[in-house]
N, C-alpha and C. Protein backbone atom coordinates (compact mmCIF):
# COMPACT_ATOMS: atom_id res chain seq x y z
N UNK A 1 81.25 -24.36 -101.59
CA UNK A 1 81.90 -25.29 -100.68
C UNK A 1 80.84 -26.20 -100.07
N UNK A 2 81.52 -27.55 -100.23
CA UNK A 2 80.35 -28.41 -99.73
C UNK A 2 80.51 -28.56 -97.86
N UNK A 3 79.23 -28.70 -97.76
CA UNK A 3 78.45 -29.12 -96.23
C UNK A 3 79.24 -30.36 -95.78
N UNK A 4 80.37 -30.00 -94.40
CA UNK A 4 80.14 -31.90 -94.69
C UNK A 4 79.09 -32.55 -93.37
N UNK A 5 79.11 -33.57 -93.87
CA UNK A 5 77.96 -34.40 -93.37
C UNK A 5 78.53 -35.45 -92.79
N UNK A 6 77.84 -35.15 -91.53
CA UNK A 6 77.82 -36.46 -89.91
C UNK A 6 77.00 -37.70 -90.28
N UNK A 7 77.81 -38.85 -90.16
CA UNK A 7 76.65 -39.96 -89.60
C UNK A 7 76.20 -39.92 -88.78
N UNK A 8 75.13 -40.78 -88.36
CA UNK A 8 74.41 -40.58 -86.85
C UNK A 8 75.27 -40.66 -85.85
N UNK A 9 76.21 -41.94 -85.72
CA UNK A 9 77.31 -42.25 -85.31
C UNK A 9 78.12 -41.39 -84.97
N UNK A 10 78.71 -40.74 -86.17
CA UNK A 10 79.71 -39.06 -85.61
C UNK A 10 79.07 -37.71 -85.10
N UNK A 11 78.05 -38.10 -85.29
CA UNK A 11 76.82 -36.95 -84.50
C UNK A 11 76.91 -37.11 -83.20
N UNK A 12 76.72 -38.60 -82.74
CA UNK A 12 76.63 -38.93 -82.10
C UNK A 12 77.82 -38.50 -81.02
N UNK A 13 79.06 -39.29 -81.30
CA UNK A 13 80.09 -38.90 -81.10
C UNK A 13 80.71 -37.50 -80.54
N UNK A 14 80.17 -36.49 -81.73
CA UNK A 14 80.42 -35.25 -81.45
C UNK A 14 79.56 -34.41 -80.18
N UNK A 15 78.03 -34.91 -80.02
CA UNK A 15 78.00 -34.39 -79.32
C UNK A 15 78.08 -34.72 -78.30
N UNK A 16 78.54 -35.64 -77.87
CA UNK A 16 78.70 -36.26 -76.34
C UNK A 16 80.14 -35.41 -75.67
N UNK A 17 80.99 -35.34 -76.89
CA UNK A 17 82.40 -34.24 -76.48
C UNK A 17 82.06 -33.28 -76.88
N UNK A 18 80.33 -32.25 -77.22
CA UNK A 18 80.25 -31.25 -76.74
C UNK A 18 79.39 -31.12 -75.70
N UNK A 19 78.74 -31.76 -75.25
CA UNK A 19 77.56 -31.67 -73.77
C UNK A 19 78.61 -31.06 -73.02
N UNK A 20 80.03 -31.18 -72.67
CA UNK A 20 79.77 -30.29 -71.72
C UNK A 20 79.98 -28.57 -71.96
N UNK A 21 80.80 -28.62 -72.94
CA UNK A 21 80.74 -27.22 -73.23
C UNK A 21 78.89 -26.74 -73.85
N UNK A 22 78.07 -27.35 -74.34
CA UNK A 22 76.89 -27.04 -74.34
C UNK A 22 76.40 -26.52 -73.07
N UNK A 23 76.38 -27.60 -71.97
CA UNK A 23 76.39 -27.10 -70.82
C UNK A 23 76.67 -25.71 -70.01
N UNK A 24 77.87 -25.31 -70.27
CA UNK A 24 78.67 -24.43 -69.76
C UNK A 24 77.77 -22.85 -70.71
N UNK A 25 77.31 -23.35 -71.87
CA UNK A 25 76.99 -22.35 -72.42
C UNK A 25 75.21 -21.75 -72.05
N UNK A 26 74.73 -22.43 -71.54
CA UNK A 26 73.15 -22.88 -70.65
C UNK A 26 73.67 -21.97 -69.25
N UNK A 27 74.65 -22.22 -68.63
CA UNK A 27 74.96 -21.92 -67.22
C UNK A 27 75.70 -20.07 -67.33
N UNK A 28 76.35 -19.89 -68.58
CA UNK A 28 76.59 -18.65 -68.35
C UNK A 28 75.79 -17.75 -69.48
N UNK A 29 74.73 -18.49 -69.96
CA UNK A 29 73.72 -17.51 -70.76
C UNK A 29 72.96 -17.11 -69.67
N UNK A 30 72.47 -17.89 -68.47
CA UNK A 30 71.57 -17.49 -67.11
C UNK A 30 72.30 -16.57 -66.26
N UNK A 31 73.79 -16.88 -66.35
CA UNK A 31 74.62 -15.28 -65.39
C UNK A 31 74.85 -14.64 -66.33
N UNK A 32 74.75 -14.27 -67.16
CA UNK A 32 75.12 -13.22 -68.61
C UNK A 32 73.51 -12.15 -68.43
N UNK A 33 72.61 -13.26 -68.78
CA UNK A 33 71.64 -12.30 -68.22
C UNK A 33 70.95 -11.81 -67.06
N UNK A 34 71.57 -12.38 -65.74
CA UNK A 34 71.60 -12.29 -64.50
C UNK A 34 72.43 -10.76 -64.38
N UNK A 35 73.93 -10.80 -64.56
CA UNK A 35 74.59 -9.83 -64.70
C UNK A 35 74.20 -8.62 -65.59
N UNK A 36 73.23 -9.11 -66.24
CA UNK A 36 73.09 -7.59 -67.65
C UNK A 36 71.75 -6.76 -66.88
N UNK A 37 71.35 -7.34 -65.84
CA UNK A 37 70.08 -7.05 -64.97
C UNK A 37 70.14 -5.91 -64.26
N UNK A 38 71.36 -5.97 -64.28
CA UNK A 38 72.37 -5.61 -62.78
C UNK A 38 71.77 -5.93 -61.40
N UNK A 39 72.71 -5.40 -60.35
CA UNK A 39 72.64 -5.77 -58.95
C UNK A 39 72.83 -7.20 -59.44
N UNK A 40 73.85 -7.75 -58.93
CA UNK A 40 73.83 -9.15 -58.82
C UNK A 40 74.60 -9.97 -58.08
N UNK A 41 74.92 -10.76 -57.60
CA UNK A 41 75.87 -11.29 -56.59
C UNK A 41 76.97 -11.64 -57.34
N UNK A 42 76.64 -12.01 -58.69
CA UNK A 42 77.76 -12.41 -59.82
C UNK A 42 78.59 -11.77 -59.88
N UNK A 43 78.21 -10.18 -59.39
CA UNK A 43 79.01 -9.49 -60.07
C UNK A 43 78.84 -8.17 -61.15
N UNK A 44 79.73 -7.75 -62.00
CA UNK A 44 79.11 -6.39 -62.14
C UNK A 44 79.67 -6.47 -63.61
N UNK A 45 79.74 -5.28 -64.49
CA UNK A 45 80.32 -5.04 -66.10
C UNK A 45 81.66 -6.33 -66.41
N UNK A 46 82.29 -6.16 -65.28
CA UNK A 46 83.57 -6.99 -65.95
C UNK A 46 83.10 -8.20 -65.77
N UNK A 47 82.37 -9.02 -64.73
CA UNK A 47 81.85 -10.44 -65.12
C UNK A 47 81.09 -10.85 -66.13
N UNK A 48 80.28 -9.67 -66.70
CA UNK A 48 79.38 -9.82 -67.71
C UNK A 48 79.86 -9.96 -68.52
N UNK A 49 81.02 -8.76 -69.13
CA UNK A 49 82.02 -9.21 -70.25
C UNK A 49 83.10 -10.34 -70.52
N UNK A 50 83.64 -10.98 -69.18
CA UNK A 50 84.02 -12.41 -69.33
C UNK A 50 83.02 -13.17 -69.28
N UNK A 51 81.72 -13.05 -69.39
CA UNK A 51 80.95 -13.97 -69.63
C UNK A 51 80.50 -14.57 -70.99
N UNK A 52 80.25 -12.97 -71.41
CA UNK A 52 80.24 -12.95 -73.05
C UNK A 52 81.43 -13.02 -73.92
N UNK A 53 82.47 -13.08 -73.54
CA UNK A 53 83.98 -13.62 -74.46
C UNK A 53 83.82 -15.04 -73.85
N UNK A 54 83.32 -15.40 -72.58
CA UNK A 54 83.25 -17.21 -72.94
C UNK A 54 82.13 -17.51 -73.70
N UNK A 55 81.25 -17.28 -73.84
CA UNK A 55 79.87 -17.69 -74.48
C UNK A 55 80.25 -17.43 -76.03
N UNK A 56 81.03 -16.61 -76.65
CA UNK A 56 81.69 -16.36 -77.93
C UNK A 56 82.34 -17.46 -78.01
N UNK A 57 83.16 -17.86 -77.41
CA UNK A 57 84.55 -18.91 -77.46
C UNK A 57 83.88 -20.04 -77.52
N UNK A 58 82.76 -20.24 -76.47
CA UNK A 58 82.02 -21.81 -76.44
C UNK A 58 81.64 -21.90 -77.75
N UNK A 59 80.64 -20.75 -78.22
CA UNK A 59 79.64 -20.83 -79.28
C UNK A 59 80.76 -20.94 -80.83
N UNK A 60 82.02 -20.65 -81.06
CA UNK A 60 82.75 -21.32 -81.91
C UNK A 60 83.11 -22.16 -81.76
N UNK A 61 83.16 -22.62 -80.21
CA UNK A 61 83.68 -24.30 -80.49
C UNK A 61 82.96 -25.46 -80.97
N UNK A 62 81.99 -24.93 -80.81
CA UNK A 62 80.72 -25.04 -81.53
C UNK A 62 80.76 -25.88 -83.27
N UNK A 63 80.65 -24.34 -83.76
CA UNK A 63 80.81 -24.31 -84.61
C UNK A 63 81.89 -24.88 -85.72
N UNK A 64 82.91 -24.88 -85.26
CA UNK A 64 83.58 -25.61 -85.79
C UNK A 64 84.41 -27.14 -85.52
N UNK A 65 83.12 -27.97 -85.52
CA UNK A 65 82.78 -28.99 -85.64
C UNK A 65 82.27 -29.26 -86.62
N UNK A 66 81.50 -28.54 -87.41
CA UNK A 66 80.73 -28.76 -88.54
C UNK A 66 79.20 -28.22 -88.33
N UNK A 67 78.91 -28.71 -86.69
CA UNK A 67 77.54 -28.23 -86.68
C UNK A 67 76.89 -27.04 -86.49
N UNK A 68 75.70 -26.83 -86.88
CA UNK A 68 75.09 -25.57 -86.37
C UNK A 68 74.65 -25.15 -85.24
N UNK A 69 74.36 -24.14 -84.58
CA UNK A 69 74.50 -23.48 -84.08
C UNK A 69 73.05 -22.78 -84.32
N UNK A 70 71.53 -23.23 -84.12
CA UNK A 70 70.35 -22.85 -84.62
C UNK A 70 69.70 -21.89 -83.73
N UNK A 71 69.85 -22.04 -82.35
CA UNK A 71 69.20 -21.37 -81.14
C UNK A 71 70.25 -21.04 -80.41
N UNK A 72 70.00 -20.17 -79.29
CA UNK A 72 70.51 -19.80 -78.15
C UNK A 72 69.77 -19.85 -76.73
N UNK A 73 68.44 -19.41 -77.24
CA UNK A 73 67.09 -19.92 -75.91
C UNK A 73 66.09 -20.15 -76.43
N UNK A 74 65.68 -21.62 -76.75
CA UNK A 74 66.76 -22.16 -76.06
C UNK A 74 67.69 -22.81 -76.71
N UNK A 75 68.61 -23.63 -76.49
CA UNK A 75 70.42 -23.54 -77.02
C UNK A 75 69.58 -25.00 -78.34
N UNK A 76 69.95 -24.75 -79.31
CA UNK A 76 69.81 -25.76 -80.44
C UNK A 76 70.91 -26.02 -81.60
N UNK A 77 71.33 -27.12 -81.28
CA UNK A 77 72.17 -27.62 -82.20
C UNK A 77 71.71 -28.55 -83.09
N UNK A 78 72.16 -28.87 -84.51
CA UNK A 78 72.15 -29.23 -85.68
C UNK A 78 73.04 -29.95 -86.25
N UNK A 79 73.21 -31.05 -86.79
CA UNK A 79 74.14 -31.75 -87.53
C UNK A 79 73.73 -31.91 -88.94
N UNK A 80 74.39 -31.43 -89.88
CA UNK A 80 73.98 -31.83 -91.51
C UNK A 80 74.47 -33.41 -91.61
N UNK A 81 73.44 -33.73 -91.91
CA UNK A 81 73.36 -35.59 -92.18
C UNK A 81 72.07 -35.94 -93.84
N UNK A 82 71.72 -36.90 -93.93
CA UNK A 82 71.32 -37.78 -95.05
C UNK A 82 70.95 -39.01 -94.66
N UNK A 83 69.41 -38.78 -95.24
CA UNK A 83 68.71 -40.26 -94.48
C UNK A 83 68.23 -40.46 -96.36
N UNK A 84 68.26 -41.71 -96.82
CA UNK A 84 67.60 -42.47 -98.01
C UNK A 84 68.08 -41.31 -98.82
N UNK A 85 69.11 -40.63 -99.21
CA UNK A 85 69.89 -39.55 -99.94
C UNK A 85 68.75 -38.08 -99.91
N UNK A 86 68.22 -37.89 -98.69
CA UNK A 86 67.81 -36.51 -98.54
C UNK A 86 68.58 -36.11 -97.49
N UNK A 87 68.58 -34.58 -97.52
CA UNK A 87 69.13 -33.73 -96.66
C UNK A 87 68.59 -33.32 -95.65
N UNK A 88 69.10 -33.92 -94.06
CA UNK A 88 68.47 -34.00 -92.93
C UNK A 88 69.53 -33.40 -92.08
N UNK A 89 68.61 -32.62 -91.10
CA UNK A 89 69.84 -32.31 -89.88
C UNK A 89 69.41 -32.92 -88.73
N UNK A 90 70.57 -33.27 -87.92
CA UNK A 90 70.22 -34.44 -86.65
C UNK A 90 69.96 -33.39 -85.65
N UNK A 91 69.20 -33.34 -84.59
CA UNK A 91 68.68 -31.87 -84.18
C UNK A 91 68.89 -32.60 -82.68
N UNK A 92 69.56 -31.63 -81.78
CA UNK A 92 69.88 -31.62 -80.33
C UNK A 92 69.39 -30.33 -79.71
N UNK A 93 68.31 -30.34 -78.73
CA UNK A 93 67.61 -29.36 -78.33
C UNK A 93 67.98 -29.40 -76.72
N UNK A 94 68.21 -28.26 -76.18
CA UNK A 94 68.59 -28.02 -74.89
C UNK A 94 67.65 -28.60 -73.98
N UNK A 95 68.47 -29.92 -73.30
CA UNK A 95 67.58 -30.67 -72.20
C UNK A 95 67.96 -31.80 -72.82
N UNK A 96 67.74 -31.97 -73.98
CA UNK A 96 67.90 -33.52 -74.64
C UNK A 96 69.56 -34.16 -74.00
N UNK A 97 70.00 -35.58 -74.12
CA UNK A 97 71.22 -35.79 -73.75
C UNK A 97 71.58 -36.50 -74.30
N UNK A 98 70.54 -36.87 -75.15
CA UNK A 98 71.32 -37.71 -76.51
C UNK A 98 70.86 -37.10 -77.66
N UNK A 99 71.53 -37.25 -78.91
CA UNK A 99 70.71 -37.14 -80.34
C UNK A 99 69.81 -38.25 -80.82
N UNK A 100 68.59 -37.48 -80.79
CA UNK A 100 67.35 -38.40 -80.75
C UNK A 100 66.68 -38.01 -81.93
N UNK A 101 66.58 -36.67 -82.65
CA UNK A 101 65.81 -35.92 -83.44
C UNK A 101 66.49 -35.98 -84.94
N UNK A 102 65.46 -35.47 -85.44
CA UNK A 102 65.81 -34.94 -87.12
C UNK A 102 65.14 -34.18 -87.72
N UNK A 103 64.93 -33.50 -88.61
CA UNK A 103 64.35 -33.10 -89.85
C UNK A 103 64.77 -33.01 -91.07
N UNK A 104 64.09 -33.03 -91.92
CA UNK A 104 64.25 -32.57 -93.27
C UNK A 104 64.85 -31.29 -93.24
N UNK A 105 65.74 -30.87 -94.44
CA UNK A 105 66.34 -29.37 -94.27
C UNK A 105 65.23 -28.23 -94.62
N UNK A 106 64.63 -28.73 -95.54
CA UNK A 106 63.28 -27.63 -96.47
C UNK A 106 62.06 -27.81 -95.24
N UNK A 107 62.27 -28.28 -94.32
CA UNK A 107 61.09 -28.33 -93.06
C UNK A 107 61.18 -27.59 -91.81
N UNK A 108 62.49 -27.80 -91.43
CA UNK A 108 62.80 -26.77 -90.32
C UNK A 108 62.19 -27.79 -89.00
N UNK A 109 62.21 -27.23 -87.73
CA UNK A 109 61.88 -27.36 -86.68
C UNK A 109 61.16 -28.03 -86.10
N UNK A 110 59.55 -27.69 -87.11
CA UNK A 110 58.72 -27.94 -87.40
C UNK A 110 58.41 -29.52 -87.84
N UNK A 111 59.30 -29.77 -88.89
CA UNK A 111 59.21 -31.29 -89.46
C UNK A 111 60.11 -32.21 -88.26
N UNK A 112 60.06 -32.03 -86.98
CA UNK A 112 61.09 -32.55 -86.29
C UNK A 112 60.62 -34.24 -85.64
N UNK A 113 61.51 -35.18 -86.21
CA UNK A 113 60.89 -36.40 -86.06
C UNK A 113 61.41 -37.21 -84.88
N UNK A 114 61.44 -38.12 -84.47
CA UNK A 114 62.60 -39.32 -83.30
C UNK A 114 63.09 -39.93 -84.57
N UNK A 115 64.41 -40.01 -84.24
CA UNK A 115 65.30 -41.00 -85.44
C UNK A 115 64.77 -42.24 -85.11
């Protein structure tokens, strides 16, 4: 089954209607592990576990968009895209607020450029 593939444009697009659930997933990964500490003002087992059935729910909504889903800490998202017919993913790294990044797929992280 083929990959499908974002323009910058629908990358674009997409992640601006996910920032905030990205967001949301930043804010209860810090009480998820706040709560797993214990003693916490958050709260106790049952906040932790609605924390982690939202952080499940975010992290597929995620996903089915098309994009990946590369990190958690910190939070990294991925778009499969194509620059001059190679295989590039448009790379959104927690903090960033726009899609600014890329790499090559056979490079990883590592090969990470400014579009």
């Amino acid at each position: 089954m083929a990959v499908p593939l974002f323009s910058l444009s629908e990358a674009r697009t997409e992640l601006a209607r996910l920032l905030p659930a990205l967001d949301e997933i930043v804010r209860l990964r810090a009480d998820a592990a706040e709560l797993a500490a214990g003693e916490s003002s958050l709260g106790g087992l049952p906040e932790f576990k609605a924390a982690q059935a939202r952080l499940d729910e975010l992290m597929e909504t995620v996903q089915h968009t098309g994009a990946e889903l590369k990190g958690f800490a910190p939070l990294l998202v991925d778009f499969p895209s194509e620059m001059d017919g190679v295989p590039v993913l448009l790379c959104w790294l927690e903090g960033d607020r726009e899609l600014a990044w890329y790499h090559r797929t056979d490079l990883g992280f590592a090969g990470r450029r400014p579009l």
